[in-house]
N, C-alpha and C. Protein backbone atom coordinates (compact mmCIF):
# COMPACT_ATOMS: atom_id res chain seq x y z
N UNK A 1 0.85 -1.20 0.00
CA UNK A 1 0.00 0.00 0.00
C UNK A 1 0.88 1.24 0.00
N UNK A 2 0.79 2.16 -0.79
CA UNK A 2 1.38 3.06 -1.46
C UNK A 2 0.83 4.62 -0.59
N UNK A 3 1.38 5.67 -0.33
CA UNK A 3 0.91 6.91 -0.14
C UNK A 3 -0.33 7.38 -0.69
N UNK A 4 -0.45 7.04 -2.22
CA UNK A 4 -1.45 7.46 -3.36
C UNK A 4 -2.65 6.58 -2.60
N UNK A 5 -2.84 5.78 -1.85
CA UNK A 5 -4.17 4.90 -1.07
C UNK A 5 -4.75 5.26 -0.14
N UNK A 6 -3.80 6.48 0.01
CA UNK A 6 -4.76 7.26 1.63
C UNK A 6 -6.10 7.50 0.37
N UNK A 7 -6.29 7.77 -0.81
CA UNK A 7 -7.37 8.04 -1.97
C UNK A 7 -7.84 6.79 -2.08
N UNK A 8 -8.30 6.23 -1.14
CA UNK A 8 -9.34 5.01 -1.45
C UNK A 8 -10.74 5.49 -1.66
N UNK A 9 -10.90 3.86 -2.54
CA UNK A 9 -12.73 4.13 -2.72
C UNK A 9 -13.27 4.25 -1.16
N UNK A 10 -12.79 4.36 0.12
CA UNK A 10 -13.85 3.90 1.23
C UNK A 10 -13.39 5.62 1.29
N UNK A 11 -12.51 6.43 1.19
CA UNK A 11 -12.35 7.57 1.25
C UNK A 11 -12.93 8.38 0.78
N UNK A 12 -12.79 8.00 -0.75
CA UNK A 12 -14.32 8.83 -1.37
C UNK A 12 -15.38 8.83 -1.25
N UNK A 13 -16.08 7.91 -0.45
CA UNK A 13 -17.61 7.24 -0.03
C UNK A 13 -17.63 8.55 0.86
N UNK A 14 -16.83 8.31 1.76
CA UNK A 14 -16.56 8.79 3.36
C UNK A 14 -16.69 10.45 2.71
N UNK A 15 -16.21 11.09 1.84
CA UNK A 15 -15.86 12.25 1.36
C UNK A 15 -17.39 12.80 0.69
N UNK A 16 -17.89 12.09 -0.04
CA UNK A 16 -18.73 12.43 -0.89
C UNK A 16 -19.79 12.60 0.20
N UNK A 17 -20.16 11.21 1.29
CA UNK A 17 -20.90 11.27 2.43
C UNK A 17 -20.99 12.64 3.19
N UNK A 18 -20.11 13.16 3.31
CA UNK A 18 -19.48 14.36 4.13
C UNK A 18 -20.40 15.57 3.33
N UNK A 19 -20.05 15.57 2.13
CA UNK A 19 -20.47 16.67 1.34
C UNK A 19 -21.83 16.86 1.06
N UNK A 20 -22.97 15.20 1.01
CA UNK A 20 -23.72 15.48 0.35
C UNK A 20 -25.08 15.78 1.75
N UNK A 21 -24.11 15.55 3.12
CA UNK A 21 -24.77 15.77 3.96
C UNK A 21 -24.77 17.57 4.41
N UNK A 22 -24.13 17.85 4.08
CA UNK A 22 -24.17 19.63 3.92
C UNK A 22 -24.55 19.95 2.82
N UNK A 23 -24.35 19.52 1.77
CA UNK A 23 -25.02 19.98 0.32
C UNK A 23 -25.72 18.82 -0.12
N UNK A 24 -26.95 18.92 0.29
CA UNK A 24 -27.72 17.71 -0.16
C UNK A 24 -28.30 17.33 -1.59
N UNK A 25 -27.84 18.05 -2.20
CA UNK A 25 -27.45 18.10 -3.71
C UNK A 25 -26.14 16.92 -4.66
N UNK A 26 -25.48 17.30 -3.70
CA UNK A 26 -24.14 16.70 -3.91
C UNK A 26 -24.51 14.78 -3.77
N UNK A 27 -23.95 14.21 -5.53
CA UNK A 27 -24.92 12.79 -5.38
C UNK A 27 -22.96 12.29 -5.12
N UNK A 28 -23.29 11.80 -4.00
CA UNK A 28 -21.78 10.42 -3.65
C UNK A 28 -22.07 9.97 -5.08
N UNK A 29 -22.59 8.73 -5.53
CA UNK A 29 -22.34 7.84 -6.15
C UNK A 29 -21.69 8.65 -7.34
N UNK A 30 -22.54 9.58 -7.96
CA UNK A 30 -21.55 9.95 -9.20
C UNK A 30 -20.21 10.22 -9.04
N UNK A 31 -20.25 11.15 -7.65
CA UNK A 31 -18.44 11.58 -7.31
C UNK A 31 -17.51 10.08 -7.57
N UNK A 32 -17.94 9.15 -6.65
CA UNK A 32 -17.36 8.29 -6.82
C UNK A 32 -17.00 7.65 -8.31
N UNK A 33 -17.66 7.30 -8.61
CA UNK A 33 -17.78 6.84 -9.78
C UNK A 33 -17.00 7.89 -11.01
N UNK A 34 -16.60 9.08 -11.11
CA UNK A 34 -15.84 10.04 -11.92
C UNK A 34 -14.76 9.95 -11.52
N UNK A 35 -14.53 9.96 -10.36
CA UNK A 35 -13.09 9.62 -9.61
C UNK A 35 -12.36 8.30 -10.45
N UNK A 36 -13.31 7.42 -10.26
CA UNK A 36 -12.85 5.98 -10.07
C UNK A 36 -13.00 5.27 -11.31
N UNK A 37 -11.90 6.38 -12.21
CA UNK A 37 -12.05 5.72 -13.90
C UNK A 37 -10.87 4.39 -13.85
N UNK A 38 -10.35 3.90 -14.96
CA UNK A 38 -9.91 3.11 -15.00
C UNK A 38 -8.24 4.18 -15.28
N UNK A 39 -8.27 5.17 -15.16
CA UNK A 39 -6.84 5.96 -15.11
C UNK A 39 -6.65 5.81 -13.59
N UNK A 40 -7.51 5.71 -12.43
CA UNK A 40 -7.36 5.98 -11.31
C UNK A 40 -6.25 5.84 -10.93
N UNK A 41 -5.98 3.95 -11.43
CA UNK A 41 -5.54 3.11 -10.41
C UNK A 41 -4.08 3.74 -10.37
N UNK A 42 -3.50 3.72 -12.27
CA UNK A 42 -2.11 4.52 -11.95
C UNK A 42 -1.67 5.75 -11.50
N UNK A 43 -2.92 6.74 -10.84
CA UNK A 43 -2.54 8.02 -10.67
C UNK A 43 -1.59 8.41 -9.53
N UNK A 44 -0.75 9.04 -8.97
CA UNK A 44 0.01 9.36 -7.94
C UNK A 44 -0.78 9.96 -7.30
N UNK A 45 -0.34 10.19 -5.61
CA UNK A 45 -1.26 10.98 -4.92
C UNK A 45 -1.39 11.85 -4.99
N UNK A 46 -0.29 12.99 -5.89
CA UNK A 46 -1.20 14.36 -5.90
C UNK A 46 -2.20 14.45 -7.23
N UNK A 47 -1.79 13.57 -8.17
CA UNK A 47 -2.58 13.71 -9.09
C UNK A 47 -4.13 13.23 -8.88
N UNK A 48 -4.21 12.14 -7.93
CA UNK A 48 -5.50 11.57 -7.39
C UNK A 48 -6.31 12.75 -6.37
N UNK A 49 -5.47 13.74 -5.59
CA UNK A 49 -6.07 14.96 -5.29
C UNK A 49 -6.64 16.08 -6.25
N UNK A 50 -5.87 15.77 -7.34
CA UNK A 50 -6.50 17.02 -8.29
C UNK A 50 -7.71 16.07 -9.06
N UNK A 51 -7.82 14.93 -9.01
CA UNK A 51 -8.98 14.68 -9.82
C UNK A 51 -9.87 14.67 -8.15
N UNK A 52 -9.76 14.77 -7.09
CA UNK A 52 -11.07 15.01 -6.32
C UNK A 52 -11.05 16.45 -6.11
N UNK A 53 -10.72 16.89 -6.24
CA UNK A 53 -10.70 18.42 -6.31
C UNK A 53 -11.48 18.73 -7.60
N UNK A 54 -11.07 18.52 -8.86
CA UNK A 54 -12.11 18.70 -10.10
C UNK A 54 -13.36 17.74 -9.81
N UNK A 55 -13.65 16.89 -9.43
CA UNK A 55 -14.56 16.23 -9.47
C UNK A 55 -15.68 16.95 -8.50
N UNK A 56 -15.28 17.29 -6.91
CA UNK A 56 -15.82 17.94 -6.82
C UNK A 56 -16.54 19.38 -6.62
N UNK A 57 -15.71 19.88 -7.80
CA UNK A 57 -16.24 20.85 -8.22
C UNK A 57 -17.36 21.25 -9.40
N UNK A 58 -17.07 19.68 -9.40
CA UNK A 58 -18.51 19.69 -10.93
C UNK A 58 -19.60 19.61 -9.90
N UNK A 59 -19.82 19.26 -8.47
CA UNK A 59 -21.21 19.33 -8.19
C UNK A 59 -21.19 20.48 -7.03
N UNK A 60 -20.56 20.89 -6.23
CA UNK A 60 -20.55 21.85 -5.58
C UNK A 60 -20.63 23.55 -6.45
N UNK A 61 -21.42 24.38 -5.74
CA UNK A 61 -21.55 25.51 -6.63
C UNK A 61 -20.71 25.99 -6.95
N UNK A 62 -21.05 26.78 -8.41
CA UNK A 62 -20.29 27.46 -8.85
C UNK A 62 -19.56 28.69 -8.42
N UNK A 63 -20.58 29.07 -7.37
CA UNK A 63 -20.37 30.39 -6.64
C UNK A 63 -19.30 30.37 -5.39
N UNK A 64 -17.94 30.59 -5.48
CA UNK A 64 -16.98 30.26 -4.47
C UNK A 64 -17.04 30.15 -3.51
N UNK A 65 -17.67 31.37 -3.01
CA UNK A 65 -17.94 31.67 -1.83
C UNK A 65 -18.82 30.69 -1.29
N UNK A 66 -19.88 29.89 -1.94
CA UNK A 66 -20.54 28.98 -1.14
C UNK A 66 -20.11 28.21 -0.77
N UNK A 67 -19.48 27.68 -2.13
CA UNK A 67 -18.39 26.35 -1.79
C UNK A 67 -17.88 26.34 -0.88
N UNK A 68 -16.92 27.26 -0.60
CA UNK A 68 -16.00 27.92 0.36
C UNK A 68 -16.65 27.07 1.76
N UNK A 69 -18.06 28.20 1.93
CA UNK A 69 -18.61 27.76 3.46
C UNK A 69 -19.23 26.65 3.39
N UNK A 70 -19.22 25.37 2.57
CA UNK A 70 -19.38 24.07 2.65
C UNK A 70 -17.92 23.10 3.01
N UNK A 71 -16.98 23.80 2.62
CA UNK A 71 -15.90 22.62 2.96
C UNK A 71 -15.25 23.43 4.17
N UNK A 72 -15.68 24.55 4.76
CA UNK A 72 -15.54 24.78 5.90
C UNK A 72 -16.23 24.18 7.01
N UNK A 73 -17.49 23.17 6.84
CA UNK A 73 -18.02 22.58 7.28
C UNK A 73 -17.72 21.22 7.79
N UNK A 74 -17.21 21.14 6.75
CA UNK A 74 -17.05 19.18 5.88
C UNK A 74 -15.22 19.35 6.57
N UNK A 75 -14.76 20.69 6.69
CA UNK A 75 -13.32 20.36 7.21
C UNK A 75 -12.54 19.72 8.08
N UNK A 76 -13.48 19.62 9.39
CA UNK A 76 -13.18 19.02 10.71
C UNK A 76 -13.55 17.56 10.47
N UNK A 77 -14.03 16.91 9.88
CA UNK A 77 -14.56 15.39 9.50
C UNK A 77 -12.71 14.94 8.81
N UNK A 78 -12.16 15.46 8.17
CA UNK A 78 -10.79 15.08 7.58
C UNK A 78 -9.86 15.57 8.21
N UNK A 79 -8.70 14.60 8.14
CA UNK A 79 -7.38 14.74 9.29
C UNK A 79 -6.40 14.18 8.22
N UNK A 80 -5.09 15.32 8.37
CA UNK A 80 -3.97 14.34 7.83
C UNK A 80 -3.59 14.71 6.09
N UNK A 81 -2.54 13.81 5.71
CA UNK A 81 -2.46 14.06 4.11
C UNK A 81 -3.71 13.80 3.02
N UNK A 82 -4.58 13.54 3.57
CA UNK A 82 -5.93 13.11 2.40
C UNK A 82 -6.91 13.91 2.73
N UNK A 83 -6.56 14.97 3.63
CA UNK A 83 -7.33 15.96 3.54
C UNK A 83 -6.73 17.10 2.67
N UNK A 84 -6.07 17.16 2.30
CA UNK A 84 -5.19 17.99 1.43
C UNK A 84 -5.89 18.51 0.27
N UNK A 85 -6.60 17.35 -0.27
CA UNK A 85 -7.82 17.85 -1.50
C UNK A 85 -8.66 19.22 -0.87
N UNK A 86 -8.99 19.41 0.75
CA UNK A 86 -9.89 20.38 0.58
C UNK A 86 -9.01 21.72 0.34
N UNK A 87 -8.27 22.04 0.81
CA UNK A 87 -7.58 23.31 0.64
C UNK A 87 -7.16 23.15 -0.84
N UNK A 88 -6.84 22.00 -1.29
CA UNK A 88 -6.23 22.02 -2.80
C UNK A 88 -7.59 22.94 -3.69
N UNK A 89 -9.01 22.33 -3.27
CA UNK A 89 -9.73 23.08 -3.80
C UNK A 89 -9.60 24.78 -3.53
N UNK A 90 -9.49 25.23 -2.73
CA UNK A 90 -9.06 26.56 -2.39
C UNK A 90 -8.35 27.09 -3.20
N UNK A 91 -7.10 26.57 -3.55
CA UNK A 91 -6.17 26.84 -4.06
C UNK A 91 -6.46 27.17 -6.01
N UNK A 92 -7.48 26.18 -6.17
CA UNK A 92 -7.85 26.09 -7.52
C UNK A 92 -8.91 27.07 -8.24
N UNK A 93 -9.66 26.94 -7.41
CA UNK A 93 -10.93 27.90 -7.75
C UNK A 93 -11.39 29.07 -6.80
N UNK A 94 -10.18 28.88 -5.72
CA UNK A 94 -10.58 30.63 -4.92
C UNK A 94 -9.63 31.67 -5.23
N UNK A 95 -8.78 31.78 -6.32
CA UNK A 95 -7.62 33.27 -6.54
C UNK A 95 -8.37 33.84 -6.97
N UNK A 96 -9.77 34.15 -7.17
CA UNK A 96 -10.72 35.43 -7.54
C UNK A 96 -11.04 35.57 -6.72
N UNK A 97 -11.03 35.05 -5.18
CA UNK A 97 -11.44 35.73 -3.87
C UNK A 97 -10.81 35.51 -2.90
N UNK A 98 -10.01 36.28 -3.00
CA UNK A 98 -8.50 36.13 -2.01
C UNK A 98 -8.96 36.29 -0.29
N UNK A 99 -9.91 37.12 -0.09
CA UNK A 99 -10.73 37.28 1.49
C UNK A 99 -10.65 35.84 1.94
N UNK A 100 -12.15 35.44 1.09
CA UNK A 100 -12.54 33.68 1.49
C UNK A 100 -11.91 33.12 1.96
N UNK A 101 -10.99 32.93 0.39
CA UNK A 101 -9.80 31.95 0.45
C UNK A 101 -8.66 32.04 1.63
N UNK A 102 -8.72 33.05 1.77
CA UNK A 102 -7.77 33.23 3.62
C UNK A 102 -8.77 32.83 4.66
N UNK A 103 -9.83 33.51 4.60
CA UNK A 103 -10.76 32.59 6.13
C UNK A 103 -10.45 31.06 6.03
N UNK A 104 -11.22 30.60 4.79
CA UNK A 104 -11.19 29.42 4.26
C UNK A 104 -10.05 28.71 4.52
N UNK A 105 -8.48 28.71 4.20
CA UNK A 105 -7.30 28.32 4.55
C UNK A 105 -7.29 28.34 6.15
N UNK A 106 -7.69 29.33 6.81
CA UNK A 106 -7.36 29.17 8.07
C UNK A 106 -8.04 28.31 8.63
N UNK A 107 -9.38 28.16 8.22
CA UNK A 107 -9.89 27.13 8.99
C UNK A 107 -9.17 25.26 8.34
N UNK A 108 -9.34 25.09 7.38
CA UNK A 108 -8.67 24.25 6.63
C UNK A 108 -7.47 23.63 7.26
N UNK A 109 -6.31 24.70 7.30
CA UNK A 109 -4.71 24.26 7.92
C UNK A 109 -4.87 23.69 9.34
N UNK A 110 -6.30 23.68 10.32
CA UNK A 110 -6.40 23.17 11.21
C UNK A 110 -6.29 21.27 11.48
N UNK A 111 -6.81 21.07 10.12
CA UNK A 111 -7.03 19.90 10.10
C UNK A 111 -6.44 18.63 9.41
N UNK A 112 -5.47 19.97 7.97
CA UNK A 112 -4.61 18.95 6.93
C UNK A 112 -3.09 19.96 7.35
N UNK A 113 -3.43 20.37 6.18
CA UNK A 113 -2.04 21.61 6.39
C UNK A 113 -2.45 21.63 4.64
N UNK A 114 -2.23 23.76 4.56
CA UNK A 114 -2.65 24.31 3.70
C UNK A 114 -1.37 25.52 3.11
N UNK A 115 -0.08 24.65 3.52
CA UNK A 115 0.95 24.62 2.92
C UNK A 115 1.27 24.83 1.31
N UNK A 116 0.78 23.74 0.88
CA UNK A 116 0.81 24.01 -0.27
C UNK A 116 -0.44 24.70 -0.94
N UNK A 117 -1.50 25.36 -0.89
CA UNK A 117 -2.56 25.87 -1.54
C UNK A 117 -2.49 27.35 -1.13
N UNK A 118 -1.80 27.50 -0.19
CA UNK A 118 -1.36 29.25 -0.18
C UNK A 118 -0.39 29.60 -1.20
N UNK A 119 0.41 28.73 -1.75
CA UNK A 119 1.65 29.46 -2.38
C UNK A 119 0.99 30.08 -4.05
N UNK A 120 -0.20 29.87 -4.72
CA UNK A 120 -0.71 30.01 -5.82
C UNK A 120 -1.10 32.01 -5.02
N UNK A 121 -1.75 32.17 -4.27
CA UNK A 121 -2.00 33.66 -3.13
C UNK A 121 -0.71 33.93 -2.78
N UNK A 122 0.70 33.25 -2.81
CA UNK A 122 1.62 34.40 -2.33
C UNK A 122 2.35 34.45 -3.80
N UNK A 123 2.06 34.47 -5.37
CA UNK A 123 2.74 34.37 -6.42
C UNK A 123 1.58 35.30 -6.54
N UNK A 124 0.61 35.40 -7.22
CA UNK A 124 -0.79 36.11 -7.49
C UNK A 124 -0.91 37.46 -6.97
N UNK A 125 -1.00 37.19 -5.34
CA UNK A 125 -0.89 38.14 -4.15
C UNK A 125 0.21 38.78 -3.38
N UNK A 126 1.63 38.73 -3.68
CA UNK A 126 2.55 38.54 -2.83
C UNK A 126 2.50 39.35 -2.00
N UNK A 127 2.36 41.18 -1.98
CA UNK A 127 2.31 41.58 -0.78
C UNK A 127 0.85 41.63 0.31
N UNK A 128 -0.16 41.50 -0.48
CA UNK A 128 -1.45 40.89 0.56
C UNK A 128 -1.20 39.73 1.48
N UNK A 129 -0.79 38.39 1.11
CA UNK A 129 -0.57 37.50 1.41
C UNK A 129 0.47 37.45 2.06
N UNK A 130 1.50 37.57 1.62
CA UNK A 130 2.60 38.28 3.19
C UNK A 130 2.65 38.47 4.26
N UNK A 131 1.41 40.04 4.05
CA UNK A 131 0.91 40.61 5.40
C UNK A 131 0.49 39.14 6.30
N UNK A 132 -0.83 39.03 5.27
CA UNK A 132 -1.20 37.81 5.95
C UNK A 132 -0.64 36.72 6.64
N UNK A 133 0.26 36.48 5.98
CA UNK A 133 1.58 35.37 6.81
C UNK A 133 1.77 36.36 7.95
N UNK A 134 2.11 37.29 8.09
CA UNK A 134 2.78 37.95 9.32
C UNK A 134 1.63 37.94 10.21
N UNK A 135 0.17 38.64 10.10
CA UNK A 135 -0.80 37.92 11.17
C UNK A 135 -0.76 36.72 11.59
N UNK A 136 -0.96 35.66 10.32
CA UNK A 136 -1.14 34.51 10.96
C UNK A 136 0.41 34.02 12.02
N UNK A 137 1.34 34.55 11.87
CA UNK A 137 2.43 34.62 12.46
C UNK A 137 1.82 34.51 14.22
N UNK A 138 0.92 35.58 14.58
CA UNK A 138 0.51 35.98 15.93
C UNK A 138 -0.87 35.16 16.23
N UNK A 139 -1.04 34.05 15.59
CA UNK A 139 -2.05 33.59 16.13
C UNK A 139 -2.61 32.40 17.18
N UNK A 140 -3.19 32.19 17.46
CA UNK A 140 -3.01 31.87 18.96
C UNK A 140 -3.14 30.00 18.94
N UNK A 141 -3.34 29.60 17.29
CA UNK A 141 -3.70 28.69 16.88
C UNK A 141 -2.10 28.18 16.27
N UNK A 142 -1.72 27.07 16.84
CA UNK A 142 -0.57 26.50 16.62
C UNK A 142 -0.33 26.12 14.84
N UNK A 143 -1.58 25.38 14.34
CA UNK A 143 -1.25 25.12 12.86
C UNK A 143 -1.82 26.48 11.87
N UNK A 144 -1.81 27.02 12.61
CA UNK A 144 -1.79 28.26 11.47
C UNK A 144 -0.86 29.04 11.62
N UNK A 145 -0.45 29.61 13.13
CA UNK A 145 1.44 29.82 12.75
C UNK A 145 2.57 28.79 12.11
N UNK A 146 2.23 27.76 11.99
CA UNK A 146 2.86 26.82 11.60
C UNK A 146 2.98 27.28 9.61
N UNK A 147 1.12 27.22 9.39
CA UNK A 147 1.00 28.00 7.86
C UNK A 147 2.14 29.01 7.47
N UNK A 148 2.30 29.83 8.48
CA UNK A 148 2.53 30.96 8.34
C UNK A 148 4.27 31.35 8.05
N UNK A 149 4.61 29.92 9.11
CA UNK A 149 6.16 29.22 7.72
C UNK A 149 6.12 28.59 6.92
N UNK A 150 5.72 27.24 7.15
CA UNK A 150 6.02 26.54 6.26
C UNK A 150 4.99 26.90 4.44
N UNK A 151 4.11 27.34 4.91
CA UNK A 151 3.45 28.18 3.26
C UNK A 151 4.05 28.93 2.47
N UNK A 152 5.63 29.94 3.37
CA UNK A 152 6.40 30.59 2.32
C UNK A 152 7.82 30.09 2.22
N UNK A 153 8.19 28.95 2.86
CA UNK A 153 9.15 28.54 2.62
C UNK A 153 9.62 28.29 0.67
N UNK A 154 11.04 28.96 0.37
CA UNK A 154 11.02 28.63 -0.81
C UNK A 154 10.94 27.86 -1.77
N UNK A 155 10.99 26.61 -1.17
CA UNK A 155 11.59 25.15 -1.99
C UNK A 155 10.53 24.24 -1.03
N UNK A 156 9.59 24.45 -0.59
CA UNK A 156 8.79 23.30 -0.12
C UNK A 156 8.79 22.26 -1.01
N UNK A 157 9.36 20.76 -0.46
CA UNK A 157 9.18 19.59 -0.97
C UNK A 157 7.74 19.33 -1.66
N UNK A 158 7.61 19.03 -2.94
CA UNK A 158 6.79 18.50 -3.51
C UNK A 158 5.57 20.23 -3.97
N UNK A 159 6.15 20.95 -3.53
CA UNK A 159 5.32 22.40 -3.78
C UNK A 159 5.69 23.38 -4.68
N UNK A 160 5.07 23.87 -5.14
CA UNK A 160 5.85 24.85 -6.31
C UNK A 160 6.67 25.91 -5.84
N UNK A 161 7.50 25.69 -6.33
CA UNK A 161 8.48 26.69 -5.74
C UNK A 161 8.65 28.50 -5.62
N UNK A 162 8.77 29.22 -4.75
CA UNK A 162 8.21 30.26 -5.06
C UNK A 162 9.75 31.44 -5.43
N UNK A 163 9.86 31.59 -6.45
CA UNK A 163 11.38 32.50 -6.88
C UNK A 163 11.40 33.49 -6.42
N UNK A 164 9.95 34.28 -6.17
CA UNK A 164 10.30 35.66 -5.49
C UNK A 164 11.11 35.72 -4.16
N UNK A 165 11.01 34.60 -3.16
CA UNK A 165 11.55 34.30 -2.04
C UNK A 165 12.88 33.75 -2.27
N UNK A 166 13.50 33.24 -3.39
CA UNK A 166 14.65 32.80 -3.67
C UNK A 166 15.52 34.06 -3.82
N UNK A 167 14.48 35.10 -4.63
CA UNK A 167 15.38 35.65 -4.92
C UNK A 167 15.71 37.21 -3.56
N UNK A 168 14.45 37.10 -3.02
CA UNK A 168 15.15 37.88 -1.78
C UNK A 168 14.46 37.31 -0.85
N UNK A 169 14.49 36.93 0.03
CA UNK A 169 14.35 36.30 1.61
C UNK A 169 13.12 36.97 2.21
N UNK A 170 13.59 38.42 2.20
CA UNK A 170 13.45 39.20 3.42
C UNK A 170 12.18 39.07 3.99
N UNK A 171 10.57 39.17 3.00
CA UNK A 171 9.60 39.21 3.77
C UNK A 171 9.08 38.01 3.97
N UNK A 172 10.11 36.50 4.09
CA UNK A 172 10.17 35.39 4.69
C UNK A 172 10.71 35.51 6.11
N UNK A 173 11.63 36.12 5.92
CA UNK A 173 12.56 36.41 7.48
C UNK A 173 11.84 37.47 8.31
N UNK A 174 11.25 37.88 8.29
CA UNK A 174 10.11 39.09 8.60
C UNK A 174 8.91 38.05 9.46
N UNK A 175 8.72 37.12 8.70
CA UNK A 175 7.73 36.24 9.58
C UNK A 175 8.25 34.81 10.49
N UNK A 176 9.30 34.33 10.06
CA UNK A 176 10.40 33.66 10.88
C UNK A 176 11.02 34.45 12.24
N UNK A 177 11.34 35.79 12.09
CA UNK A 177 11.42 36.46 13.24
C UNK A 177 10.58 36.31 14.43
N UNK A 178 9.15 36.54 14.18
CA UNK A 178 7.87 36.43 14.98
C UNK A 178 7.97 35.15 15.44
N UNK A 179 8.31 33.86 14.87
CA UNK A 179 7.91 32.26 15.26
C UNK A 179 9.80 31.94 15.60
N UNK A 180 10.90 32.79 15.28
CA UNK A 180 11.70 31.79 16.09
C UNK A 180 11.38 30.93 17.59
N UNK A 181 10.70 31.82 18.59
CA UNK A 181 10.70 31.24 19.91
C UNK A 181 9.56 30.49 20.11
N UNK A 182 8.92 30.41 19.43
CA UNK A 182 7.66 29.80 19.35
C UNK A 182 7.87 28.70 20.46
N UNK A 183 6.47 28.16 21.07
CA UNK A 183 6.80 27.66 22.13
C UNK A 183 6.44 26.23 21.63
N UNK A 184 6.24 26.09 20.44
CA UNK A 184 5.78 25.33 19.46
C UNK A 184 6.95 24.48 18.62
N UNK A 185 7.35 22.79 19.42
CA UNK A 185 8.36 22.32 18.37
C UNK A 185 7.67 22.28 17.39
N UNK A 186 6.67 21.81 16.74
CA UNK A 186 6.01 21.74 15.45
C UNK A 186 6.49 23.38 14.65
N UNK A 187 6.24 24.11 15.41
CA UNK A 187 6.66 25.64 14.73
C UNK A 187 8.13 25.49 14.65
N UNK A 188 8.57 25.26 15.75
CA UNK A 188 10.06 25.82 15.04
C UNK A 188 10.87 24.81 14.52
N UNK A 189 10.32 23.32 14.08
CA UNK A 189 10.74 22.75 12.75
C UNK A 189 10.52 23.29 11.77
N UNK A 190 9.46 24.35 11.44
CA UNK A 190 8.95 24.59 10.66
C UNK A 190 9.87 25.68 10.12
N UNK A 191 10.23 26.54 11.21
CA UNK A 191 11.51 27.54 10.98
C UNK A 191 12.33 27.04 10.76
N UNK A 192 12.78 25.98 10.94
CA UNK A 192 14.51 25.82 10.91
C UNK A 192 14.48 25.29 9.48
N UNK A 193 13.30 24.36 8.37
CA UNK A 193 13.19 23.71 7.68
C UNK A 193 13.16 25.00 6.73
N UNK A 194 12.63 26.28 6.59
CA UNK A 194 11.96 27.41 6.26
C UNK A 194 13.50 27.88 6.26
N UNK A 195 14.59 28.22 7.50
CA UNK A 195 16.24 28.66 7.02
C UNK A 195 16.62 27.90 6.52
N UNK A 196 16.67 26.59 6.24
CA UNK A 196 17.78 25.48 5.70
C UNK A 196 17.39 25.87 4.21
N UNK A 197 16.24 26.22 3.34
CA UNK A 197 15.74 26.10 2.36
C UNK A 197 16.34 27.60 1.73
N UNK A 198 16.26 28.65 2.46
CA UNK A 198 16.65 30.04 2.36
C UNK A 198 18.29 29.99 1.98
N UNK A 199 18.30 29.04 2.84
CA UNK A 199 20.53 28.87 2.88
C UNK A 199 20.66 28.49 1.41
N UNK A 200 19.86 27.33 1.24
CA UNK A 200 20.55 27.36 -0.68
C UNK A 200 20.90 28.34 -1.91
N UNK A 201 20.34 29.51 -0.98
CA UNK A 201 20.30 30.45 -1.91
C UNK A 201 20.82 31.43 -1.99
N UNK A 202 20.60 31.89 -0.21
CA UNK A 202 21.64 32.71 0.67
C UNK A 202 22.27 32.47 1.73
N UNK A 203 23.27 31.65 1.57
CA UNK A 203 23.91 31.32 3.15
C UNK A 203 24.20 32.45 3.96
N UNK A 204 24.30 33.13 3.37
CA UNK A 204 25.23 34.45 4.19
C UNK A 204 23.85 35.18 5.46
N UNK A 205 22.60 34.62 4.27
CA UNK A 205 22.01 35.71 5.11
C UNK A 205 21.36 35.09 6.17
N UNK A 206 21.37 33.79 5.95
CA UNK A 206 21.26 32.50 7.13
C UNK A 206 22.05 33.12 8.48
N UNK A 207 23.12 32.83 8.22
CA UNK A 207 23.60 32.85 9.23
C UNK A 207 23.91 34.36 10.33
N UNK A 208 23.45 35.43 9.48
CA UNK A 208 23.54 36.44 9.88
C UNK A 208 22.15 36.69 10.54
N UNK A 209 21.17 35.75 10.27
CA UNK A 209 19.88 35.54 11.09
C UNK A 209 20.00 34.97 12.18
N UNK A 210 20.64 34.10 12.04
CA UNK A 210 20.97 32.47 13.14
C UNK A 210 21.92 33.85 14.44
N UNK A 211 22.85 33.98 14.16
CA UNK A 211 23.27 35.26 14.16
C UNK A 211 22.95 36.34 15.41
C-alpha cells in the first residue's frame, strides 16, 4: 500500500458522504464513480487529489464563496495528508477571492495543512498574502502559525516553488522572526526547515539571522 491509497474508494464514499450531507445536492455515487475511472488506479497521490478536487467541483456551486462555506463545514470530518484535496480546492478555484480563500485556509490548515494551496496567493498576491503570513504569524492557533512558515518557505518539498523568495528572503525572514521562539516544536521545525531552504540560496544571510 502506497501513499497514493490514503485516496481510497472507502475515502471517497466517506468524502462524498461528508459533502452530500451539507449539500444535499451533492450525489456520492456519481463523485465516486468520476473519480474511479480506469486511469485511477495509476494516478500518484497528488494527481488523485486534483482529480477530487475537479470532481468535486462539478457538483458543488459554482459560486466560491458557497463552496468555500461548505468545505468549511465538511473540514473538521478530515485529518492528515488526504485531507489535502480540501484546501487544494481553495487553491484552484478561490484566486478570484483572495478574502474567502484566507478565512477558508485558516480554517482548513487546522485539520490537513494548507501549505501548499497558499503558495498560488503568495505568487498572485505577494504583498497581501505576506501581510497575511505575518498575522497569521501571531495567532493563537498553533497550525496556522505553523502556515505561516512553512506556506512561504522557498523550496517546499513537492510544492511549487516560489522565486520571489529565492530571490530575496526578506519578507520570509520578517515572519520567521515572529515564530523563532515559538513555544511550538512543530513551529520551530517549521523555521529551521523554512532557514535550511533560504541557505541554498543565501547562506550568508542565514547565518547572519541564526546570528
Amino acid at each position: 500500500m502506497g501513499l497514493k491509497d490514503l485516496y481510497s474508494p472507502q475515502f471517497l464514499t466517506n468524502l462524498g458522504t461528508q459533502l452530500h450531507q451539507v449539500a444535499p445536492t451533492f450525489d456520492v455515487t456519481r463523485f465516486c464513480q468520476a473519480c474511479l475511472t480506469e486511469a485511477w488506479f495509476d494516478l500518484k497521490l497528488m494527481e488523485r487529489r486534483d482529480v477530487i478536487t475537479t470532481q468535486m467541483h462539478a457538483q458543488l456551486p459554482a459560486n466560491f464563496p458557497q463552496a468555500a462555506a461548505i468545505l468549511r463545514q465538511v473540514g473538521p470530518k478530515f485529518t492528515g495528508l488526504a485531507a489535502m484535496c480540501l484546501p487544494n480546492y481553495v487553491a484552484v478555484y478561490g484566486l478570484d477571492h483572495w478574502q474567502v480563500a484566507m478565512t477558508t485556509l485558516a480554517v482548513l490548515t487546522k485539520y490537513s495543512s494548507a501549505e501548499f494551496a497558499i503558495r498560488p496567493f503568495l505568487k498572485r498576491y505577494p504583498v497581501a498574502t505576506a501581510q497575511q503570513m505575518q498575522a497569521w504569524a501571531q495567532s493563537t492557533d498553533v497550525d496556522v502559525r505553523r502556515l505561516a512558515s512553512e506556506g512561504m518557505r522557498p523550496r517546499l518539498p513537492w510544492g511549487t516553488r516560489l522565486p520571489q523568495y529565492m530571490a530575496d528572503p526578506t519578507p520570509v525572514l520578517v515572519v520567521l522572526h515572529q515564530l523563532l521562539f515559538d513555544k511550538s516544536d512543530y513551529v520551530q521545525k517549521s523555521v529551521a526547515n523554512n532557514l535550511n531552504d533560504i541557505s541554498k540560496d543565501h547562506p550568508e544571510v542565514v547565518i547572519a539571522f541564526a546570528q
